[in-house]
N, C-alpha and C. Protein backbone atom coordinates (compact mmCIF):
# COMPACT_ATOMS: atom_id res chain seq x y z
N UNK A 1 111.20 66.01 72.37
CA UNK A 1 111.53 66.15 73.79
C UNK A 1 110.32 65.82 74.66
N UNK A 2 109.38 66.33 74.59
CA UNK A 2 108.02 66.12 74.62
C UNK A 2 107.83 64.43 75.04
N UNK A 3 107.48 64.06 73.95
CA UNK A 3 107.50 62.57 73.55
C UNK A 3 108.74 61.79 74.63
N UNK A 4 109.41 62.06 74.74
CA UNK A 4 111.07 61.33 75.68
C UNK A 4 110.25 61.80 77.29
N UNK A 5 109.47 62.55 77.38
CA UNK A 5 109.35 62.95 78.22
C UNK A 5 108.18 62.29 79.12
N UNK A 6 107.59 61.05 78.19
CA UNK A 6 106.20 60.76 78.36
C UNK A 6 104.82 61.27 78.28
N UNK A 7 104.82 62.36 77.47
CA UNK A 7 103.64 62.74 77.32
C UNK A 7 103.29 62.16 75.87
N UNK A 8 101.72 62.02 76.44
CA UNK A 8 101.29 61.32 74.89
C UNK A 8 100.54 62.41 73.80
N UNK A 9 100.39 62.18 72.63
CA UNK A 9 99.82 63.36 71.72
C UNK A 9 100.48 64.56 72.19
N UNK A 10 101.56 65.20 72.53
CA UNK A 10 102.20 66.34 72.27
C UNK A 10 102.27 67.40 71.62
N UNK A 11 101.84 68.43 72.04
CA UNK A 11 101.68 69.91 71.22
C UNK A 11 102.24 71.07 71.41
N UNK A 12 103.37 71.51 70.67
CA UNK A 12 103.67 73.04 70.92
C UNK A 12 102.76 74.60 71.19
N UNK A 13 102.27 74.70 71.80
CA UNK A 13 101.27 75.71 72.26
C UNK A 13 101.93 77.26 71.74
N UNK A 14 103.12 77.34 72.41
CA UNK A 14 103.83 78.68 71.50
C UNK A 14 105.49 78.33 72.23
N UNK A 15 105.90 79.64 71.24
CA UNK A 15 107.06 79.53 71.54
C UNK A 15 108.17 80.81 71.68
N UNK A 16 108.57 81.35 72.64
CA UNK A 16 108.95 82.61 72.66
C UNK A 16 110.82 82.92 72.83
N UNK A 17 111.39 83.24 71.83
CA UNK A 17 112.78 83.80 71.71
C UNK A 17 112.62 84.34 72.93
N UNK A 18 114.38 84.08 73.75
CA UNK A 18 114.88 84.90 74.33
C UNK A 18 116.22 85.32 73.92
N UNK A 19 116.96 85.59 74.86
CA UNK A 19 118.49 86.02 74.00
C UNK A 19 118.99 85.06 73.70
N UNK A 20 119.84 85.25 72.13
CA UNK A 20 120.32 84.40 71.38
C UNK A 20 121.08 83.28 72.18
N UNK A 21 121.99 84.11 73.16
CA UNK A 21 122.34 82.74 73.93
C UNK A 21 121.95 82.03 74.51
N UNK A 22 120.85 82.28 75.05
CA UNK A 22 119.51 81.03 76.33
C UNK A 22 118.63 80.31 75.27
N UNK A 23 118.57 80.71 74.03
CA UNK A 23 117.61 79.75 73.39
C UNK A 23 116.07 80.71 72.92
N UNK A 24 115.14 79.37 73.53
CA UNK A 24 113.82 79.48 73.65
C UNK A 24 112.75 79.03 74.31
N UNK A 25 111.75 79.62 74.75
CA UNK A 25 111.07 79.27 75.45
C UNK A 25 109.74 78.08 74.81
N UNK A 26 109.49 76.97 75.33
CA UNK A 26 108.69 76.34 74.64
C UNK A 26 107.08 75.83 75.26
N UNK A 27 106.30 75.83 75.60
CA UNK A 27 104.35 75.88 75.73
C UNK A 27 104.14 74.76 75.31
N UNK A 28 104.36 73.68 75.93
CA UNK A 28 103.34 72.41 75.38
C UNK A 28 102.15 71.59 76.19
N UNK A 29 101.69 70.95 75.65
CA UNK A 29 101.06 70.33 76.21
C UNK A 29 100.39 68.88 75.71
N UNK A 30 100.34 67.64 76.77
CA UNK A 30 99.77 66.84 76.24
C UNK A 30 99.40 65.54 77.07
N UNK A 31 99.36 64.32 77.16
CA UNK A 31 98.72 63.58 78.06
C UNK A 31 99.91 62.98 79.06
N UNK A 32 99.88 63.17 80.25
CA UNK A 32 100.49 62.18 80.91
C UNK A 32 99.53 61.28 81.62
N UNK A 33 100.08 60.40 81.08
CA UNK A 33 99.53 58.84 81.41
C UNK A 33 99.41 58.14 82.66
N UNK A 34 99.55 58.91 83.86
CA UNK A 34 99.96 58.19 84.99
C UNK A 34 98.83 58.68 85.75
N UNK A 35 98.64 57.49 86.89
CA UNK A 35 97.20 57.92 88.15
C UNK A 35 97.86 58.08 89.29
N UNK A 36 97.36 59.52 89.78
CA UNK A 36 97.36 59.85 90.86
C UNK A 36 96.55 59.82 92.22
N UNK A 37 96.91 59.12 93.45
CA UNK A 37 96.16 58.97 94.25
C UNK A 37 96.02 60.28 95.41
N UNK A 38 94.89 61.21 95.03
CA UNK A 38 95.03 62.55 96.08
C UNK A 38 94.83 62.02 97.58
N UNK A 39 94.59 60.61 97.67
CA UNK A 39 95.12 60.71 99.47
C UNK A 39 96.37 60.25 99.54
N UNK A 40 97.37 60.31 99.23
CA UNK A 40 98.47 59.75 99.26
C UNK A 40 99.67 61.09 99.02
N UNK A 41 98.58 62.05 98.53
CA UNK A 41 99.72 63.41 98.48
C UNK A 41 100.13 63.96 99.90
N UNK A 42 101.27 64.42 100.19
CA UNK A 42 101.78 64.54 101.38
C UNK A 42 100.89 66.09 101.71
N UNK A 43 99.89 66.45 102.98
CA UNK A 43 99.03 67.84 103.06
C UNK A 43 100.31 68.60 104.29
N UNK A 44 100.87 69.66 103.72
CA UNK A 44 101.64 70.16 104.98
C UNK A 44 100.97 71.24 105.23
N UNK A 45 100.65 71.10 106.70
CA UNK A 45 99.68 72.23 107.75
C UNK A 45 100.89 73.35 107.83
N UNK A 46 101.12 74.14 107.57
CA UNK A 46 101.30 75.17 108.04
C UNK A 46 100.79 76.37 109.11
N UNK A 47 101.21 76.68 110.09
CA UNK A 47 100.88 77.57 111.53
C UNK A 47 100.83 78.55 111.10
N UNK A 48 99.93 79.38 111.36
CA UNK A 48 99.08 80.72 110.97
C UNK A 48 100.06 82.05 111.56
N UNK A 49 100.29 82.72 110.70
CA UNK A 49 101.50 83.59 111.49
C UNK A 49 100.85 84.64 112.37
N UNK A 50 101.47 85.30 113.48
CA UNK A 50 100.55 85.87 114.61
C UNK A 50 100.17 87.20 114.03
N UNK A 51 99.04 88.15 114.57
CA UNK A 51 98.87 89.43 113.98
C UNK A 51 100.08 90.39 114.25
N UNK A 52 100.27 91.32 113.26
CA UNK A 52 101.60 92.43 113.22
C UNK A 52 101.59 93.08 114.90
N UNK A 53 100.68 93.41 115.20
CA UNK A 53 100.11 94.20 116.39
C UNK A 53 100.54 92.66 117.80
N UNK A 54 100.22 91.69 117.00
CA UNK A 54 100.94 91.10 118.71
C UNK A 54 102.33 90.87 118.97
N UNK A 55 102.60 90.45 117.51
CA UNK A 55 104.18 89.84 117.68
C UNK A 55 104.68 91.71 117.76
N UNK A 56 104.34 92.63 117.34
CA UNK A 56 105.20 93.82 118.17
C UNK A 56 105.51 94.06 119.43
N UNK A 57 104.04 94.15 120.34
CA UNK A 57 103.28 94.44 121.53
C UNK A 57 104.69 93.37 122.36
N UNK A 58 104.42 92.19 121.75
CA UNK A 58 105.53 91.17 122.91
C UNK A 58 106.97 91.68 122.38
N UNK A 59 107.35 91.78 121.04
CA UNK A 59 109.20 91.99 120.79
C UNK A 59 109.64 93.51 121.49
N UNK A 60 108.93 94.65 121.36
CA UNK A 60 109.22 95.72 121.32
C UNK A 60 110.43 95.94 122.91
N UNK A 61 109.63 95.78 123.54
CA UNK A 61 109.90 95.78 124.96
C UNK A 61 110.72 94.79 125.35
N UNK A 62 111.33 93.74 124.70
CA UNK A 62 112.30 92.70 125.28
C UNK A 62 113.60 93.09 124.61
N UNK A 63 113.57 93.86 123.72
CA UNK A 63 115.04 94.48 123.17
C UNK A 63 116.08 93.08 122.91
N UNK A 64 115.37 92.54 122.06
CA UNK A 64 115.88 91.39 121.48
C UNK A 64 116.89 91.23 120.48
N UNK A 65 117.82 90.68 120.34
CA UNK A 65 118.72 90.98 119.70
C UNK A 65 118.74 90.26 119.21
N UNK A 66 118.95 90.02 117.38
CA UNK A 66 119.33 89.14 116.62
C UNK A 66 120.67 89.23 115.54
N UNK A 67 121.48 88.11 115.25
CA UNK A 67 123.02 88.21 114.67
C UNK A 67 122.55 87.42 113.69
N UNK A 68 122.41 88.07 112.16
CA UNK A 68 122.22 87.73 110.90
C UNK A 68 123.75 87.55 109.80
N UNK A 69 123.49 86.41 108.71
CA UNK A 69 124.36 86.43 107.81
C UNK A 69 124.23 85.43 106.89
N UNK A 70 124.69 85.91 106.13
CA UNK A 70 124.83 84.49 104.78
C UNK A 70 126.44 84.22 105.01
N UNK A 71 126.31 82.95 105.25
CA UNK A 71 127.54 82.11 105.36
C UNK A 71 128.46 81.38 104.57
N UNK A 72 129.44 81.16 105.04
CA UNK A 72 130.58 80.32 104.01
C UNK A 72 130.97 81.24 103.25
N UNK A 73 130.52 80.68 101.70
CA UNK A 73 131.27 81.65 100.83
C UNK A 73 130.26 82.49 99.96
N UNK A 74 129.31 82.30 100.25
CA UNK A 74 127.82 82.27 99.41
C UNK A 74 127.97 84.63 99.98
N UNK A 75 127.39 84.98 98.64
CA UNK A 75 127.73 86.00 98.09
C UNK A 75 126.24 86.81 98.12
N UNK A 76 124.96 85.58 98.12
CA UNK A 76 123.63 86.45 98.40
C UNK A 76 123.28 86.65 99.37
N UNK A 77 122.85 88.00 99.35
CA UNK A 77 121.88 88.66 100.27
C UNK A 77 120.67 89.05 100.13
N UNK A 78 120.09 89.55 98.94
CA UNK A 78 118.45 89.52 98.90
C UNK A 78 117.85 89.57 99.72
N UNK A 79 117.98 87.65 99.82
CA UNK A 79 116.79 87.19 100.89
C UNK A 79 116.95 87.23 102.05
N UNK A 80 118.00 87.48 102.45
CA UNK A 80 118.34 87.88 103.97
C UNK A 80 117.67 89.21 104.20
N UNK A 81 117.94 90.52 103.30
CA UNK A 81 117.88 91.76 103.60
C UNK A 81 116.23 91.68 103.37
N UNK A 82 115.58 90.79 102.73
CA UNK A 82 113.88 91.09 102.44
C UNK A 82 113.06 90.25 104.06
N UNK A 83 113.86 89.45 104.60
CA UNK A 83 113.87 88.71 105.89
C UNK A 83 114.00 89.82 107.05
N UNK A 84 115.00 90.65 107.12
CA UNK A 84 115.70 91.77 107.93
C UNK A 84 115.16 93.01 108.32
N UNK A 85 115.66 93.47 106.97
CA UNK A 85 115.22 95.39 106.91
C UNK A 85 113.36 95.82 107.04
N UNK A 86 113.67 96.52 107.52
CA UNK A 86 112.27 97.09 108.03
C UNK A 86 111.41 97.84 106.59
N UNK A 87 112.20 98.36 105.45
CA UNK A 87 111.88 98.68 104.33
C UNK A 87 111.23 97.66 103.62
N UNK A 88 111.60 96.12 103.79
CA UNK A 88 110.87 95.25 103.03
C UNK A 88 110.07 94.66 103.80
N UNK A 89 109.62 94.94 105.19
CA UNK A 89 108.59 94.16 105.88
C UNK A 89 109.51 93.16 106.87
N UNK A 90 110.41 93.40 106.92
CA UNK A 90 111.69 92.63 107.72
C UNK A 90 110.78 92.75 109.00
N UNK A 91 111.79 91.89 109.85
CA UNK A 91 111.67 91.71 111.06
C UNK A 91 112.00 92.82 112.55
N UNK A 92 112.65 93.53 111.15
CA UNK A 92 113.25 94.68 112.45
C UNK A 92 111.66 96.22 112.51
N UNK A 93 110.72 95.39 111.97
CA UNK A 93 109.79 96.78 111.80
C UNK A 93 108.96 96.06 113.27
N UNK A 94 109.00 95.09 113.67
CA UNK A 94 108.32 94.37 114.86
C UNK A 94 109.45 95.28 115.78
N UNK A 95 110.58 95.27 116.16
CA UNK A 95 111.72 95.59 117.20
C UNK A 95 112.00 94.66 117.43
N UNK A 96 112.74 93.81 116.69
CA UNK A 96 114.07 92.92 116.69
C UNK A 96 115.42 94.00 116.58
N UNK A 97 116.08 93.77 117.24
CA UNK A 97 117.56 94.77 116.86
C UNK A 97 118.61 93.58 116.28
N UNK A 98 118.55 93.84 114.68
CA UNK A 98 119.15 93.10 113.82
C UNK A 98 120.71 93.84 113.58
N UNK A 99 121.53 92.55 113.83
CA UNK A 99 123.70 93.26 113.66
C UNK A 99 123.35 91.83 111.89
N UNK A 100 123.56 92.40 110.91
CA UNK A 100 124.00 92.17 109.79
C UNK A 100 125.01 91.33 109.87
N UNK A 101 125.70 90.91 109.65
CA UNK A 101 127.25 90.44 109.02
C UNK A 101 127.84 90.77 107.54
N UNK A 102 126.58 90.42 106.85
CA UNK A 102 127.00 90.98 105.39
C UNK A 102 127.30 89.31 104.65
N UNK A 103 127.69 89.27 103.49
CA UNK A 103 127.61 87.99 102.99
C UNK A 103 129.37 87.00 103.28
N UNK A 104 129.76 85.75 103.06
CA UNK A 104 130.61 85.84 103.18
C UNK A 104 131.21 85.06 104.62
N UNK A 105 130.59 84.97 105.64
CA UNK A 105 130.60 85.29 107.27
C UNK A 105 130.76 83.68 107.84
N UNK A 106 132.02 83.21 108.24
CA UNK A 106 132.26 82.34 109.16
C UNK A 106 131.41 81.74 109.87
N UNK A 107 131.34 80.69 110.77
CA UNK A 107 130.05 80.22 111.78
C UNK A 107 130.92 80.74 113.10
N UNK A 108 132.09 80.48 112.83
CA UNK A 108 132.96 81.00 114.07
C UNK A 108 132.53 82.47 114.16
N UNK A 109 132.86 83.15 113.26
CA UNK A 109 132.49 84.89 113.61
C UNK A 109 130.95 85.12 113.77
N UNK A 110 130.03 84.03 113.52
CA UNK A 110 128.85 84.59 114.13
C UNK A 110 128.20 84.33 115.68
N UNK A 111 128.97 83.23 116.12
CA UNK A 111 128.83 83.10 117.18
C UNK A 111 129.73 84.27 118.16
N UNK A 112 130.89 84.76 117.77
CA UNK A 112 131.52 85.02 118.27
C UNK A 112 130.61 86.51 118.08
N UNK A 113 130.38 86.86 117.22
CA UNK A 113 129.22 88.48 117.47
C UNK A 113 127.92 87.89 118.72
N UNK A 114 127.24 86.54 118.31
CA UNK A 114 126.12 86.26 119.49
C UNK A 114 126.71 86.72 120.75
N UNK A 115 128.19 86.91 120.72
CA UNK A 115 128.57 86.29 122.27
C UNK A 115 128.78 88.08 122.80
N UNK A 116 129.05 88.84 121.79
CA UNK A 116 129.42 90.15 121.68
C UNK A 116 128.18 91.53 121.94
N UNK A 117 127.25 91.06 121.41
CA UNK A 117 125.85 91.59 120.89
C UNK A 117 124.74 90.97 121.89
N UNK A 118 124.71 89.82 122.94
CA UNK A 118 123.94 89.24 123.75
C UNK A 118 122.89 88.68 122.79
N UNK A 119 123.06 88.29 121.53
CA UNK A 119 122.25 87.72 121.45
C UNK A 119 121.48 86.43 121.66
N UNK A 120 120.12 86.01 121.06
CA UNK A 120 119.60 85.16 121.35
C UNK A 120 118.87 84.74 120.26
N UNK A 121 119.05 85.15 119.24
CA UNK A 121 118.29 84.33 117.57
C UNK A 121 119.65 84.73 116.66
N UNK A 122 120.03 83.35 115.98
CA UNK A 122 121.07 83.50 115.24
C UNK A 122 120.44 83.14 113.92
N UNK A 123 120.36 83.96 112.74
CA UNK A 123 119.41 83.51 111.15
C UNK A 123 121.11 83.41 110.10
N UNK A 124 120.93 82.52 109.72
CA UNK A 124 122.06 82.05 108.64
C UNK A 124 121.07 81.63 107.21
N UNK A 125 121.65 82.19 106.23
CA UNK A 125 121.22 82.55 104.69
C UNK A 125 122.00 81.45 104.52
N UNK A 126 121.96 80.36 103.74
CA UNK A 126 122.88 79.65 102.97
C UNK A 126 122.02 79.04 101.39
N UNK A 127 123.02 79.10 100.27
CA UNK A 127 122.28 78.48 99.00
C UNK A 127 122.76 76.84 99.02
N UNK A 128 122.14 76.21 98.39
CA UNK A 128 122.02 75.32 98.47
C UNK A 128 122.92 74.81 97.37
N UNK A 129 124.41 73.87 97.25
CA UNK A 129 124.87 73.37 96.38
C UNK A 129 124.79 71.85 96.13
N UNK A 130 125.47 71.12 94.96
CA UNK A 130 125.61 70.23 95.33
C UNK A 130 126.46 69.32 96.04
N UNK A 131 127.40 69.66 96.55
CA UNK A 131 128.15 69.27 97.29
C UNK A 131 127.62 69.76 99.08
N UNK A 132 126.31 69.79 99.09
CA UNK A 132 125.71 69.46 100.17
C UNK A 132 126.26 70.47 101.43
N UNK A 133 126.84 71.85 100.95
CA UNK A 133 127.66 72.74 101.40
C UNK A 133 126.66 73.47 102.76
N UNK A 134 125.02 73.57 102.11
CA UNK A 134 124.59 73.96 102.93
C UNK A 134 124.42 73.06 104.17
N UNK A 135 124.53 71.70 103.84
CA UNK A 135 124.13 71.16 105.12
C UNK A 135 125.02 71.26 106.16
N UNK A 136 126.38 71.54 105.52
CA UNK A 136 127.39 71.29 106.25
C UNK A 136 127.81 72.84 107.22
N UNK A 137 126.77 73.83 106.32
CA UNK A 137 127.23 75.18 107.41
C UNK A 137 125.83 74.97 108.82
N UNK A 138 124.81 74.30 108.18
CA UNK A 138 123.73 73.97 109.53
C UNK A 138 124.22 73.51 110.59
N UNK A 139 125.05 72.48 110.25
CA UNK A 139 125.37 71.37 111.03
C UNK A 139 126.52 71.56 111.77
N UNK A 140 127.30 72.65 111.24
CA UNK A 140 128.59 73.13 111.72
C UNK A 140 128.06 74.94 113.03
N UNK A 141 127.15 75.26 112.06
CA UNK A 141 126.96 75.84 113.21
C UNK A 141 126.36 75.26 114.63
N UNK A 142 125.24 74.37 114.43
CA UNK A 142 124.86 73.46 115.51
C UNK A 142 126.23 73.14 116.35
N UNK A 143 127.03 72.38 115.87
CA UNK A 143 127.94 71.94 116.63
C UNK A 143 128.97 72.80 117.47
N UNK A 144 129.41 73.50 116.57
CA UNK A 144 130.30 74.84 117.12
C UNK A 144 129.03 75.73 118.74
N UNK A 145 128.05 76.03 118.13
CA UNK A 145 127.43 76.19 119.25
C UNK A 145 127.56 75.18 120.44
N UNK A 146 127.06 74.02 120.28
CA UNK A 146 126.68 73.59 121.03
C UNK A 146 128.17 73.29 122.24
N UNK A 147 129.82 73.13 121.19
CA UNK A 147 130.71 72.91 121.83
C UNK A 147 131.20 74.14 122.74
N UNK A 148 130.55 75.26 122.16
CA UNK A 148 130.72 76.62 123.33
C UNK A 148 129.71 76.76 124.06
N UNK A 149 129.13 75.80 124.32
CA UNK A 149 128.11 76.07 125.45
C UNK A 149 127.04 76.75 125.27
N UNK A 150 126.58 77.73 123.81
CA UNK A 150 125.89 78.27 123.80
C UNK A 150 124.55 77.82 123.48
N UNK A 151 123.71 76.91 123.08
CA UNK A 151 123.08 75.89 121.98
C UNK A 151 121.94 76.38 122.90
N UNK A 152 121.81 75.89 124.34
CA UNK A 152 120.81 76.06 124.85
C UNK A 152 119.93 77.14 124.84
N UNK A 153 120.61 78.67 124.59
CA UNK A 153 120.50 80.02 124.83
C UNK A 153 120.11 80.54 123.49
N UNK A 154 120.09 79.72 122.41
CA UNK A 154 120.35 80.43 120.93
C UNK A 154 119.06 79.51 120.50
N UNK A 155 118.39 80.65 119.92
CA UNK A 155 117.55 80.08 118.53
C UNK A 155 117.99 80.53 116.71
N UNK A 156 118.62 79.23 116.41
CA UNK A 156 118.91 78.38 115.23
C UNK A 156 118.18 78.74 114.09
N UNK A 157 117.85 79.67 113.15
CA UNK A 157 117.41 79.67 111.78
C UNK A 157 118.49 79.56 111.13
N UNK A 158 117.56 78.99 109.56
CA UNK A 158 118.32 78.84 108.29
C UNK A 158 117.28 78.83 107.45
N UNK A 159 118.29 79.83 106.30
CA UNK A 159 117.07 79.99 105.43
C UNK A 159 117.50 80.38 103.92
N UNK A 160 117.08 80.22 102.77
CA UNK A 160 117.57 79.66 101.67
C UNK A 160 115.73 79.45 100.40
N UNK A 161 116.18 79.32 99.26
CA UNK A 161 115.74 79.09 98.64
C UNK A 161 115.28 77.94 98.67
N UNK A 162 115.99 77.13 98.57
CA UNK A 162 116.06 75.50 98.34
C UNK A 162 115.85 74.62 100.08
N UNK A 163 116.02 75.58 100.98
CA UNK A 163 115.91 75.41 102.31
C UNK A 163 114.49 74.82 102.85
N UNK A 164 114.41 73.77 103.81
CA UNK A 164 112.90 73.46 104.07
C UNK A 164 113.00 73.52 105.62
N UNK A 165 111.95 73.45 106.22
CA UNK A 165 111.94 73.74 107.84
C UNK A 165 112.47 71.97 108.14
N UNK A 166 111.41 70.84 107.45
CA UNK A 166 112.22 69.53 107.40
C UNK A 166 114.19 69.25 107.42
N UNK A 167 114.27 69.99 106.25
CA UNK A 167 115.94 69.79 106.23
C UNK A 167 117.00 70.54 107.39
N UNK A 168 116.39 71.84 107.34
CA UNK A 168 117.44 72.49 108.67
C UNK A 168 116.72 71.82 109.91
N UNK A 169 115.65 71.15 110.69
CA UNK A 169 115.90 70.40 111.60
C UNK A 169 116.82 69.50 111.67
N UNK A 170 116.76 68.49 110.61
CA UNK A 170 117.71 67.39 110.73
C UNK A 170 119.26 67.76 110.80
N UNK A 171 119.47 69.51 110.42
CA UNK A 171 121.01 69.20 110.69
C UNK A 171 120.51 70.34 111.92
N UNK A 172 120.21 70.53 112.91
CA UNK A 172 120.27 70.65 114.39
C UNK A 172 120.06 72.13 114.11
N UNK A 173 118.89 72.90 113.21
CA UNK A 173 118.28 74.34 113.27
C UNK A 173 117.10 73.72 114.56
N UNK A 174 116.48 75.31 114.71
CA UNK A 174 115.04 75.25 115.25
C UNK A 174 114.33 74.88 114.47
N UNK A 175 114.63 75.76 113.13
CA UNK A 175 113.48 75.92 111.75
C UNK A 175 114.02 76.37 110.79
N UNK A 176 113.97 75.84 109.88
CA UNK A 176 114.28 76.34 108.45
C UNK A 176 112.97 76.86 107.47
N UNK A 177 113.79 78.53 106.52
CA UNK A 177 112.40 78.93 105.90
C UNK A 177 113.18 79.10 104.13
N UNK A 178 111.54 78.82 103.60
CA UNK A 178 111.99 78.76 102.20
C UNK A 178 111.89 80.02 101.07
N UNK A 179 111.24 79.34 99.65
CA UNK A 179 111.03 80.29 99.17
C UNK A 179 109.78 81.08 99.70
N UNK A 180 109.41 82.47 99.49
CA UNK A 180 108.05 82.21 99.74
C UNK A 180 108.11 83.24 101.05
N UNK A 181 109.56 83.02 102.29
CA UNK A 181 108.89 83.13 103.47
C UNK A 181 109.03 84.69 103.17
N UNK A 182 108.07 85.09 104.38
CA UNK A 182 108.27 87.00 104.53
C UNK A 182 109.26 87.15 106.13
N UNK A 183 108.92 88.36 106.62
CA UNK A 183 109.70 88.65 107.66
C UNK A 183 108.06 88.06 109.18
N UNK A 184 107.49 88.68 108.51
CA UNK A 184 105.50 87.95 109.37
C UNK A 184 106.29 86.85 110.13
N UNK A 185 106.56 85.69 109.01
CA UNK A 185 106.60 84.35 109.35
C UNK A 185 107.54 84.00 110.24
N UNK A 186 108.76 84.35 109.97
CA UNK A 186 109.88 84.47 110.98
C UNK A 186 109.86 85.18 112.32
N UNK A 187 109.06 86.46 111.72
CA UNK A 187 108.82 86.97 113.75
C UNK A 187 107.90 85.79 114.12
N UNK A 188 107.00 85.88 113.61
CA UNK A 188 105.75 84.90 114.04
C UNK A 188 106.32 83.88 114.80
N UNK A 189 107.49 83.05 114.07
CA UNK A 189 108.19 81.55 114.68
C UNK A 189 108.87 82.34 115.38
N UNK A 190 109.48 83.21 116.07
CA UNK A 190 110.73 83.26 117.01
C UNK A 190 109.81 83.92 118.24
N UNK A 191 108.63 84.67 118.11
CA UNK A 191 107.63 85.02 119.22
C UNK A 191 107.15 83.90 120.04
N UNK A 192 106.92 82.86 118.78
CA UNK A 192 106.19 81.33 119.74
C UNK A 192 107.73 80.67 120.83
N UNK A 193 108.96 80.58 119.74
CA UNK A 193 109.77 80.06 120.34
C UNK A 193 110.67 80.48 121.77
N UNK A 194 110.64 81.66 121.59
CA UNK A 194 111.08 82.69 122.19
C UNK A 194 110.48 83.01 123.76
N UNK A 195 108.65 82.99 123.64
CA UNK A 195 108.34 82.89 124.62
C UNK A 195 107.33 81.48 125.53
N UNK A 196 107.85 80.39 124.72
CA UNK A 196 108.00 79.37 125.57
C UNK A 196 108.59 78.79 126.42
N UNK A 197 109.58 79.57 126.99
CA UNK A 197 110.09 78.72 128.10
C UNK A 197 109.74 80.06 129.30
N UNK A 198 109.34 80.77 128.78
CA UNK A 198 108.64 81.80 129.20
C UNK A 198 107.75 80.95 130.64
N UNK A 199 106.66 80.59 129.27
CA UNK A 199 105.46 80.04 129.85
C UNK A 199 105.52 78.75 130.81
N UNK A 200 106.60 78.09 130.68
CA UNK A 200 106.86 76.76 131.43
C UNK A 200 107.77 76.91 132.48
């Protein structure tokens, strides 16, 4: 496998049983043959997330409301609730006032809570299939917003495993977050976004 794989001189390093039905785990190592040019690797800058103490100081007092959910048909929550709850470093320990939906949740019924709840940050959980399911709940919420008039008034997350801030722009998010993100990062982006039109 190794060898099919292009590596040259190939070595099993170890090898560790798991349950009879998954197999085994296999440790190799050996030459790949190919040159890499390190200026040619793509460097993504990432924006420094703001201190806990500012992004509070500004959310606390604006009684901000945010309408959360994992959409379509998609059944996880995890990463929503480690995004959210104030127990895992969520967003609601800044004073975001987070309405759940729970997994499961229409684009129609979340707008229709934005419209209920006053909100103004809408976060949609979606996994990523291949039938390109997630793009199609980005892009459907974009649109559905935008055909109720609301688009202007709403800030757009999506967020996912397989999710990149690149991909939910192109189907009409603010920002998309991946593996990796905490709740920091997300207040952090909705403090900058939030109070820019502030400033202008």
């Amino acid at each position: 496998m190794a060898k099919r794989m292009g590596l040259v001189e190939p070595e099993v390093m170890s090898r560790r049983m798991m349950h009879p039905a998954e197999g085994s785990v296999f440790e190799i190592k050996g030459i790949l043959e190919v040159v890499i040019d390190r200026n040619e690797l793509p460097v993504i800058v990432r924006e420094k997330p703001l201190p806990d103490d500012e992004i509070e100081a500004w959310v606390r007092p604006r009684q901000i409301q945010v309408v959360a959910a994992t959409v379509g048909e998609d059944e996880h929550s995890v990463g929503l609730h480690e995004i959210l709850d104030i127990k895992h470093g969520g967003i609601e320990k800044y004073g975001f006032l987070c309405h759940d939906l729970g997994t499961s949740v229409s684009i129609e019924r979340i707008l229709d809570a934005a419209v209920e709840t006053g909100a103004c940050v809408l976060l949609i959980s979606t996994i990523v299939t291949h039938a390109h399911v997630h793009e199609q709940n980005m892009r459907g919420l974009h649109r559905l917003a935008t055909e109720r008039g609301l688009r202007d008034n709403l800030v757009l997350l999506a967020g996912g495993t397989q999710v990149t801030d690149e991909l939910a722009r192109e189907c009409g998010m603010d920002a998309g977050f991946g593996r990796g993100t905490t709740g920091r990062d997300v207040a952090s982006f909705l403090v900058r976004a939030l109070r820019k039109p502030q400033a202008e």
